[in-house]
C-alpha atoms as a PDB file:
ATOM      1  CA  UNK A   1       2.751 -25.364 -13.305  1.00  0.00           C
ATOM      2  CA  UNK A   2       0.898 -25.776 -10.141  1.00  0.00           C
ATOM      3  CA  UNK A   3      -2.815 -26.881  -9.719  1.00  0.00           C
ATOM      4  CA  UNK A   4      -5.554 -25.447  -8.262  1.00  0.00           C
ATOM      5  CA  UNK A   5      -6.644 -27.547  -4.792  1.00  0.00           C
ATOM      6  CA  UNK A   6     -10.406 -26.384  -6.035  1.00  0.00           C
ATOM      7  CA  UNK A   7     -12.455 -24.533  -7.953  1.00  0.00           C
ATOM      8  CA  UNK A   8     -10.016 -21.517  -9.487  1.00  0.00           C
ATOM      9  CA  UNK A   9     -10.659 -17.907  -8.895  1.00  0.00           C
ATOM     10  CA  UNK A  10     -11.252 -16.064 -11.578  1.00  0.00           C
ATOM     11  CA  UNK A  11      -8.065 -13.436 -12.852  1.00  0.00           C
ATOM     12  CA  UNK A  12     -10.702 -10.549 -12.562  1.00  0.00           C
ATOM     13  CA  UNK A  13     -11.810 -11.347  -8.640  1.00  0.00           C
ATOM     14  CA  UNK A  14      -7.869 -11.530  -7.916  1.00  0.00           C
ATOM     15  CA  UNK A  15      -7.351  -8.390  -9.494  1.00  0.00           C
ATOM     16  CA  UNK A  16     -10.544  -6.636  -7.555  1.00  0.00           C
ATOM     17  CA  UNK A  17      -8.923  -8.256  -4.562  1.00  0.00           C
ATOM     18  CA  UNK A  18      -5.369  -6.713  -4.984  1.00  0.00           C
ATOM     19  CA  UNK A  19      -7.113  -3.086  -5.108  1.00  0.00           C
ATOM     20  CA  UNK A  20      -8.635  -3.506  -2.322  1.00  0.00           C
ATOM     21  CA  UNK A  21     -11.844  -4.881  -2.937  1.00  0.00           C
ATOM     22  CA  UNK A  22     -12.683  -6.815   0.311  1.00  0.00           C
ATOM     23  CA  UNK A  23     -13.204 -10.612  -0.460  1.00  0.00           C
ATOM     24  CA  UNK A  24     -12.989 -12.882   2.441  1.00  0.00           C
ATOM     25  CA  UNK A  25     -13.368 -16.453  -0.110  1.00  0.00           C
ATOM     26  CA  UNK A  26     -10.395 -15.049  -1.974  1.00  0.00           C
ATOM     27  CA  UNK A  27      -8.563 -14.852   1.415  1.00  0.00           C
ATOM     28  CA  UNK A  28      -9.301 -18.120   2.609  1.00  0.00           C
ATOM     29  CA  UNK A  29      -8.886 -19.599  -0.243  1.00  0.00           C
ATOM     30  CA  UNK A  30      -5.108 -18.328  -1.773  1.00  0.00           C
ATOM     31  CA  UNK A  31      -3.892 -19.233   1.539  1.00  0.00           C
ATOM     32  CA  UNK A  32      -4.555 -22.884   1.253  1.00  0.00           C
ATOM     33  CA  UNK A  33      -4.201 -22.966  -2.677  1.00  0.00           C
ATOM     34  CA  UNK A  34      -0.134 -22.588  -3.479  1.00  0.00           C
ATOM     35  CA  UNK A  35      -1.222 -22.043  -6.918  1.00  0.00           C
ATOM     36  CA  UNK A  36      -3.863 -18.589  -6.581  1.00  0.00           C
ATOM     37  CA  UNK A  37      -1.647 -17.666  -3.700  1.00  0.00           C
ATOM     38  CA  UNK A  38       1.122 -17.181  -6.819  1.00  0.00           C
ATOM     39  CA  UNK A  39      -1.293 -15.662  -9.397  1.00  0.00           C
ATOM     40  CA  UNK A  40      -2.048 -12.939  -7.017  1.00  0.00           C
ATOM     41  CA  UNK A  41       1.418 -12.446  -6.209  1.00  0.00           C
ATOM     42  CA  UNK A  42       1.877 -11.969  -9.551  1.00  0.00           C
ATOM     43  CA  UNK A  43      -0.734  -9.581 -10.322  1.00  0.00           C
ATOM     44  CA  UNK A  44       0.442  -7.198  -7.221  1.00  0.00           C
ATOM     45  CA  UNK A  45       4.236  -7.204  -8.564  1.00  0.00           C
ATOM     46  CA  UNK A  46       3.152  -6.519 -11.928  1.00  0.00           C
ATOM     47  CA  UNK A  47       4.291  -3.099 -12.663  1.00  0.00           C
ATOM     48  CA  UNK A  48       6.283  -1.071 -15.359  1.00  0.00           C
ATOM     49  CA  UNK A  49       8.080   2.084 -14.358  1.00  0.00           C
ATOM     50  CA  UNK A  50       7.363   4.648 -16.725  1.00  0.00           C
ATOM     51  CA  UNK A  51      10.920   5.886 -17.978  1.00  0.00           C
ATOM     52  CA  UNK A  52      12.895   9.160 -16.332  1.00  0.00           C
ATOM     53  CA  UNK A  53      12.329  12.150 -17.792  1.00  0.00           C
ATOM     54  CA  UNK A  54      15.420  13.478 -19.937  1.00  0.00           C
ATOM     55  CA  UNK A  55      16.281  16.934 -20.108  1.00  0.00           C
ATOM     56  CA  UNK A  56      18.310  17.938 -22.946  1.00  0.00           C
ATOM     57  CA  UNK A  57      21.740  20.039 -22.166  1.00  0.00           C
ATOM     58  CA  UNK A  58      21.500  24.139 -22.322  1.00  0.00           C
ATOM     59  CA  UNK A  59      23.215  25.354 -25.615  1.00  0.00           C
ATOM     60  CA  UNK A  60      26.007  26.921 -25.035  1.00  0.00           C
ATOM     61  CA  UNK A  61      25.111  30.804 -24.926  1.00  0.00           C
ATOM     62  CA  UNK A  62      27.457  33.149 -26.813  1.00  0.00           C
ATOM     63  CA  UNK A  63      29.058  35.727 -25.799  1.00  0.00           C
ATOM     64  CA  UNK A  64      28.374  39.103 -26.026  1.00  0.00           C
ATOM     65  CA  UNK A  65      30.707  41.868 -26.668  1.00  0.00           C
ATOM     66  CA  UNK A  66      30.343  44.414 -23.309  1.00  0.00           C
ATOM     67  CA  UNK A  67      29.130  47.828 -25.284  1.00  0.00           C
ATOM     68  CA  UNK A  68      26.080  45.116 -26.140  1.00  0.00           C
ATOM     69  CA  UNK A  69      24.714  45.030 -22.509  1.00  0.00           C
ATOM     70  CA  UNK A  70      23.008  48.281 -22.091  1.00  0.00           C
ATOM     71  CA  UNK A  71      21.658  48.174 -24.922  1.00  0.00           C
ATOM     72  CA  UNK A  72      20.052  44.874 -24.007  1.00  0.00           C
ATOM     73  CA  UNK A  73      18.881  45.851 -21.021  1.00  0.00           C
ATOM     74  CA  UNK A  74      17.233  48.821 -22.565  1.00  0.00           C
ATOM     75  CA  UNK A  75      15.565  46.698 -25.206  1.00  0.00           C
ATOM     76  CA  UNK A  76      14.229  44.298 -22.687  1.00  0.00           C
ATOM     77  CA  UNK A  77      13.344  47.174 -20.292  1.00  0.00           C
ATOM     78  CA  UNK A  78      11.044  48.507 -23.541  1.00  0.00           C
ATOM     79  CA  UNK A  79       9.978  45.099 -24.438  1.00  0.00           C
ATOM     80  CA  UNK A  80       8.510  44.415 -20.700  1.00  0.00           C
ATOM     81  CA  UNK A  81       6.635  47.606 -20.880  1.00  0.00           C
ATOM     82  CA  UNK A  82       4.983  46.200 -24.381  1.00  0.00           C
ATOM     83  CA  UNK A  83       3.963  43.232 -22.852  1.00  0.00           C
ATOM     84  CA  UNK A  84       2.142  45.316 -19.964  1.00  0.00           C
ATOM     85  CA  UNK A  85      -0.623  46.060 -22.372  1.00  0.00           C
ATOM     86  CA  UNK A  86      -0.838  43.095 -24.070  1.00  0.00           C
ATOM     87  CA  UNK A  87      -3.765  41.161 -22.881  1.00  0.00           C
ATOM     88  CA  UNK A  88      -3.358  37.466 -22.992  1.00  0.00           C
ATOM     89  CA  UNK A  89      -4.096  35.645 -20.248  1.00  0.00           C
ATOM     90  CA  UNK A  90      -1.588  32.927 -18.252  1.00  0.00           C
ATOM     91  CA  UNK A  91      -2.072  29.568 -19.178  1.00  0.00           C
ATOM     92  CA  UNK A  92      -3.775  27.866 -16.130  1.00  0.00           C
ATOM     93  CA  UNK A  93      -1.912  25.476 -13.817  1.00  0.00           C
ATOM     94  CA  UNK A  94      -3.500  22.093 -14.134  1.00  0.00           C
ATOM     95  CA  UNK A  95      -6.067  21.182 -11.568  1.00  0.00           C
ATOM     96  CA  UNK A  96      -7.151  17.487 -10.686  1.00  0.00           C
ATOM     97  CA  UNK A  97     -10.912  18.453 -10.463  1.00  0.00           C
ATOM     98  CA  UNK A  98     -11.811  15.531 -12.449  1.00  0.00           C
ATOM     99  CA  UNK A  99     -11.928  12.011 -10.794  1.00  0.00           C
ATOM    100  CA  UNK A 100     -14.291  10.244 -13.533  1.00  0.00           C
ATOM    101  CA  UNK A 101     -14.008  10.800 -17.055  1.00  0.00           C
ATOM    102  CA  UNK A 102     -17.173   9.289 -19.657  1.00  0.00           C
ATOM    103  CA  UNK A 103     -16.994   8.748 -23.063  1.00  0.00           C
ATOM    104  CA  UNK A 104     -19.527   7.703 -25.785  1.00  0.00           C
ATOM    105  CA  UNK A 105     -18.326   4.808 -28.059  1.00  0.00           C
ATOM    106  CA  UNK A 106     -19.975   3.471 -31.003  1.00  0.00           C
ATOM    107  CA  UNK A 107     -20.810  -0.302 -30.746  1.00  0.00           C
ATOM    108  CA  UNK A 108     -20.280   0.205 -26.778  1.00  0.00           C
ATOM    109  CA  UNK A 109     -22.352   3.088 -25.519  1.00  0.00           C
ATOM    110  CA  UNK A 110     -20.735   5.262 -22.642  1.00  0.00           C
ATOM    111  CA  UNK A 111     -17.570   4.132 -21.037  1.00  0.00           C
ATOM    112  CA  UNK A 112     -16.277   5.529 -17.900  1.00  0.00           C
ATOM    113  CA  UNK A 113     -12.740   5.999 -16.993  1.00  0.00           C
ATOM    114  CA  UNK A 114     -11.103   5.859 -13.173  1.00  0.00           C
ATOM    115  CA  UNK A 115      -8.103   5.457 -12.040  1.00  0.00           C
ATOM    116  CA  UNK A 116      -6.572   3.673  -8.900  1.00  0.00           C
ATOM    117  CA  UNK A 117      -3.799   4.563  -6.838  1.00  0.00           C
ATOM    118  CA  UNK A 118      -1.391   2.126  -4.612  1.00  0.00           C
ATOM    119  CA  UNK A 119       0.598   3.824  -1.983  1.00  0.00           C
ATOM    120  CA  UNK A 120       2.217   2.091   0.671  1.00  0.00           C
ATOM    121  CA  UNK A 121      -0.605  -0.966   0.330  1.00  0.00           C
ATOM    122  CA  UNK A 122      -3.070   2.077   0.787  1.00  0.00           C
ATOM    123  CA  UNK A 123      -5.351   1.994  -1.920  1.00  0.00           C
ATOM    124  CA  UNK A 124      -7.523   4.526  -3.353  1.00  0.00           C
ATOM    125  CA  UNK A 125     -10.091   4.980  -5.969  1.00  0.00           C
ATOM    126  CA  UNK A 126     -10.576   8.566  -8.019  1.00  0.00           C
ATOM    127  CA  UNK A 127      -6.929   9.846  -6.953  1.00  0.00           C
ATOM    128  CA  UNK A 128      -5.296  12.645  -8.309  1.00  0.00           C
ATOM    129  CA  UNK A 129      -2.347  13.108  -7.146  1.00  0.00           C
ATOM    130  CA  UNK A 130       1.043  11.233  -7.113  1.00  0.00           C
ATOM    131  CA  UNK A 131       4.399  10.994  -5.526  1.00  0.00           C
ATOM    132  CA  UNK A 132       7.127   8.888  -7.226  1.00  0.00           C
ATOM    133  CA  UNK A 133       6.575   5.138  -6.701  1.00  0.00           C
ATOM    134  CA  UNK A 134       3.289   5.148  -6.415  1.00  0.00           C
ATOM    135  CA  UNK A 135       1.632   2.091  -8.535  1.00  0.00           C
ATOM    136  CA  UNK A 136      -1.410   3.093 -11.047  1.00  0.00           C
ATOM    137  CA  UNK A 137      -3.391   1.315 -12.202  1.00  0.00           C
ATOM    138  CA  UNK A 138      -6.297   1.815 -14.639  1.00  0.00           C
ATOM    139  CA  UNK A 139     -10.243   0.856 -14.059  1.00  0.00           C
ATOM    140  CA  UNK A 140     -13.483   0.860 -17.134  1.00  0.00           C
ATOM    141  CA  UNK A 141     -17.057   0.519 -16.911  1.00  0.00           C
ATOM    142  CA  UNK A 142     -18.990  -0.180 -19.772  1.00  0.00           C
ATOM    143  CA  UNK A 143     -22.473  -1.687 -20.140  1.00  0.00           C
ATOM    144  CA  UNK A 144     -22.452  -5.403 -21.329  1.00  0.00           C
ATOM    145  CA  UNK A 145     -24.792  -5.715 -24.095  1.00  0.00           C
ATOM    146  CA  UNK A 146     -26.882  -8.637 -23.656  1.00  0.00           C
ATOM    147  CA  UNK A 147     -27.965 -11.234 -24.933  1.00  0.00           C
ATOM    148  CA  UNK A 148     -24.229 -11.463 -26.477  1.00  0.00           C
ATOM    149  CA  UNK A 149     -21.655  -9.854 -24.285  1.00  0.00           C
ATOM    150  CA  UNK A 150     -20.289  -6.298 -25.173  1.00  0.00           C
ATOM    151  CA  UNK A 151     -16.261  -6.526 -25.626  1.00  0.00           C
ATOM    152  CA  UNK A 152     -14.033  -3.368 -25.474  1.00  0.00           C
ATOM    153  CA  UNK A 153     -10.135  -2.800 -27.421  1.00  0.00           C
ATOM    154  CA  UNK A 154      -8.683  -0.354 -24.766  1.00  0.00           C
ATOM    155  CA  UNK A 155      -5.148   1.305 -25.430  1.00  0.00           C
ATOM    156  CA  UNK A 156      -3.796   3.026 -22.618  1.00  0.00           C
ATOM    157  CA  UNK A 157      -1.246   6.443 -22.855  1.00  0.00           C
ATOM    158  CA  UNK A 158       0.176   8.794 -20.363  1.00  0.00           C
ATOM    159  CA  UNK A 159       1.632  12.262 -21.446  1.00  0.00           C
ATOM    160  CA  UNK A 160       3.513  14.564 -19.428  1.00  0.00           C
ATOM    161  CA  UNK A 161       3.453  17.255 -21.762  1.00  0.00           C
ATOM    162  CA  UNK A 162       6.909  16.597 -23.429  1.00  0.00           C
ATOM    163  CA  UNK A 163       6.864  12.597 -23.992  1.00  0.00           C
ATOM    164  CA  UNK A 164       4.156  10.306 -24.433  1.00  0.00           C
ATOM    165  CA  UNK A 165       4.449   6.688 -23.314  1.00  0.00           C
ATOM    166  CA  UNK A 166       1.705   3.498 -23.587  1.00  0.00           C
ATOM    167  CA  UNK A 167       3.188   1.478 -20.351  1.00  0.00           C
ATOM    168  CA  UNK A 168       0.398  -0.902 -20.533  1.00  0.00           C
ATOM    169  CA  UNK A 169      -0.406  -3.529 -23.536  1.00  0.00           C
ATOM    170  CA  UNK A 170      -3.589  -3.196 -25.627  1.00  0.00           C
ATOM    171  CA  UNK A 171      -6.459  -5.419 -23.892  1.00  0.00           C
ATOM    172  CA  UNK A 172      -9.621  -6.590 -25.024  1.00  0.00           C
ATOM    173  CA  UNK A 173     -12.059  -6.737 -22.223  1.00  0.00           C
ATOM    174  CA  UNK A 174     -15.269  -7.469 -21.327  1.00  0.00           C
ATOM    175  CA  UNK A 175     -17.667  -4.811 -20.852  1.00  0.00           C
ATOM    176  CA  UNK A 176     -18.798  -4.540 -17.091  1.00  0.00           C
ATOM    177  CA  UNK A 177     -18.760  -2.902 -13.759  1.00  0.00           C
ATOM    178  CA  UNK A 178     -15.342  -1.985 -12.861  1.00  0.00           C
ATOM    179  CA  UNK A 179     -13.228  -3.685 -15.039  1.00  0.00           C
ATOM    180  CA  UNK A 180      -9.379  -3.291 -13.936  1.00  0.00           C
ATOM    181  CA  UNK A 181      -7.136  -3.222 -17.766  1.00  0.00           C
ATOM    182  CA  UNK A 182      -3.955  -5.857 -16.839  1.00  0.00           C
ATOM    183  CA  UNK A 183      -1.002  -4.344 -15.528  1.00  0.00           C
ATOM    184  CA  UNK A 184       0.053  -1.505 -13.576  1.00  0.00           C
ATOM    185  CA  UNK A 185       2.913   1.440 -14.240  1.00  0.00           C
ATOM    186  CA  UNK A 186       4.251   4.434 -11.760  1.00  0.00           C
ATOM    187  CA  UNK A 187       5.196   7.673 -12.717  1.00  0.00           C
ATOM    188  CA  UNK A 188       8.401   9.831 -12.403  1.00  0.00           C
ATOM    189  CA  UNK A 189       9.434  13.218 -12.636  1.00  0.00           C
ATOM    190  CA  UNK A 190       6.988  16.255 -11.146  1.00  0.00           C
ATOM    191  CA  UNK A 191       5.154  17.381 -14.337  1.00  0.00           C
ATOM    192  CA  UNK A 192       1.239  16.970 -14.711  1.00  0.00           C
ATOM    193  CA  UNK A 193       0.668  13.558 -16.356  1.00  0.00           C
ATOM    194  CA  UNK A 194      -2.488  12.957 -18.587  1.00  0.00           C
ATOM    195  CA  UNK A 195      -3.843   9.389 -18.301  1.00  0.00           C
ATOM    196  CA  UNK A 196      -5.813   8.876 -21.884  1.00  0.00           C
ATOM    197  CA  UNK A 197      -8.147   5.698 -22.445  1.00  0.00           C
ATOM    198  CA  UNK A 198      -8.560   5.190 -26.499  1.00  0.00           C
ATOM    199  CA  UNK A 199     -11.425   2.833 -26.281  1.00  0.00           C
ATOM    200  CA  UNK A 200     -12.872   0.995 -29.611  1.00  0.00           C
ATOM    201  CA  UNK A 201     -15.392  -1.669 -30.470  1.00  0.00           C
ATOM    202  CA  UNK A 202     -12.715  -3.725 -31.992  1.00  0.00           C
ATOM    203  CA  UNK A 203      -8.952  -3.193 -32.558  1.00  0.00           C
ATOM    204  CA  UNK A 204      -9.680  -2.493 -36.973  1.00  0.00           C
ATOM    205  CA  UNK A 205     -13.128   0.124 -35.497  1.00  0.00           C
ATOM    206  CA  UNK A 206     -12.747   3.319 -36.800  1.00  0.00           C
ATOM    207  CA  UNK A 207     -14.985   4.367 -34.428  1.00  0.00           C
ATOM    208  CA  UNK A 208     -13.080   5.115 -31.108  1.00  0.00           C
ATOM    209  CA  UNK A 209     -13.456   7.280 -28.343  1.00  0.00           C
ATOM    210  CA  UNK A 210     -10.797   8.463 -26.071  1.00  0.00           C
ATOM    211  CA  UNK A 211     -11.441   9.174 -22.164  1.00  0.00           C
ATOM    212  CA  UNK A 212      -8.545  11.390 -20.419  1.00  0.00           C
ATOM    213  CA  UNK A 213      -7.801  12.056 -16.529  1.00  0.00           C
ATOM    214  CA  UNK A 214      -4.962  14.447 -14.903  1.00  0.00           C
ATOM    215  CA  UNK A 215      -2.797  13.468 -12.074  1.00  0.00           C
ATOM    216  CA  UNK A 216      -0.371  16.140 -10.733  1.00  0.00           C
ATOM    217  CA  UNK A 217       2.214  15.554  -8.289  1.00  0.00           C
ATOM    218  CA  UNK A 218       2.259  16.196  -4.327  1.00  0.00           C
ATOM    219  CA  UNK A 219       4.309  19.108  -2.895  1.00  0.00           C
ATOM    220  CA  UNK A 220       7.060  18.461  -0.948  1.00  0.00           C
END
């Protein structure tokens, strides 16, 4: 394991550094220092693909005798002209309106929830929109509670309507500005994805809150 030539930089300054976060001392410093140089190496190729979404095979469809289709069409033909009147209204296309989500957690107080996006070594805060192999990654606020500091359990989901996968380990944090959750994940397919925070005081709380954003992807 290599040594630092000074005084180490903290895990959470390299991770505000590899989103972005200008911080000329970090610069200066990992390029001298073999051993920060790695751990923020490490932190930018830390990433877990989210799996590809399978579709199950068609059933096979049986088949019909002939004298069956008109009557078929005639049924449907009767069953359209139903629906006409029938007023329930078309489930809405999701829309990214949100960037920031809040939350109100017992033995925490509000928590907000943002989300980061890595394209290309482009970063940008509050996206909303993906294309495949983009990197997320996930960011908290939370007021620290002083004179003791406030610590946070954070579980992190994303749902894409069908499947629902946790790509990044439970952390417990500590309650500030900005706080980036370890790790990073991308996201396949073209379906809406909903990012979910379940935030707690502790992992055994029953008291939890959960905080939830939408990314949908980019048209062609």
């Amino acid at each position: 394991m290599m040594a630092c030539v000074g005084e180490p930089i903290s895990w959470l300054r390299l991770e505000h550094f590899a989103l972005g976060t200008p911080d000329p001392a970090i610069a200066t410093h990992a390029a001298a220092c073999p051993a920060c140089r790695q751990c923020l190496e490490d932190i930018r190729g830390d990433v877990v693909a989210l799996p590809p979404l399978v579709v199950p095979a068609a059933p096979l469809r049986r088949m019909w005798p002939r004298w069956w289709i008109p009557a078929m069409a005639a049924a449907a033909t009767a069953a359209v002209a139903v629906l006409l009147f029938v007023l329930i209204p078309p489930r809405p296309s999701p829309r990214p309106d949100d960037t920031v989500a809040r939350v109100t957690v017992k033995g925490i107080g509000e928590v907000t929830l943002e989300l980061v996006r890595e394209r290309a070594g482009a970063i940008q805060f509050s996206a909303t929109r993906y294309t495949p192999g983009d990197r997320w990654k996930v960011v908290v606020s939370c007021p620290p509670g002083p004179p003791d500091a406030t610590m946070m359990w954070i579980e992190v989901s994303v749902a894409d309507g069908l499947t629902v996968d946790h790509p990044l380990a439970a952390s417990r944090l500590l309650c500030g500005n900005r706080v980036v959750v370890p790790g990073a994940f991308t996201i396949t397919g073209n379906r809406a994805n909903r990012i979910c925070a379940r935030i707690r005081a502790n992992p055994t709380s029953p008291d939890a809150g959960t905080a939830c954003l939408t990314v949908v992807a980019e048209s062609p």
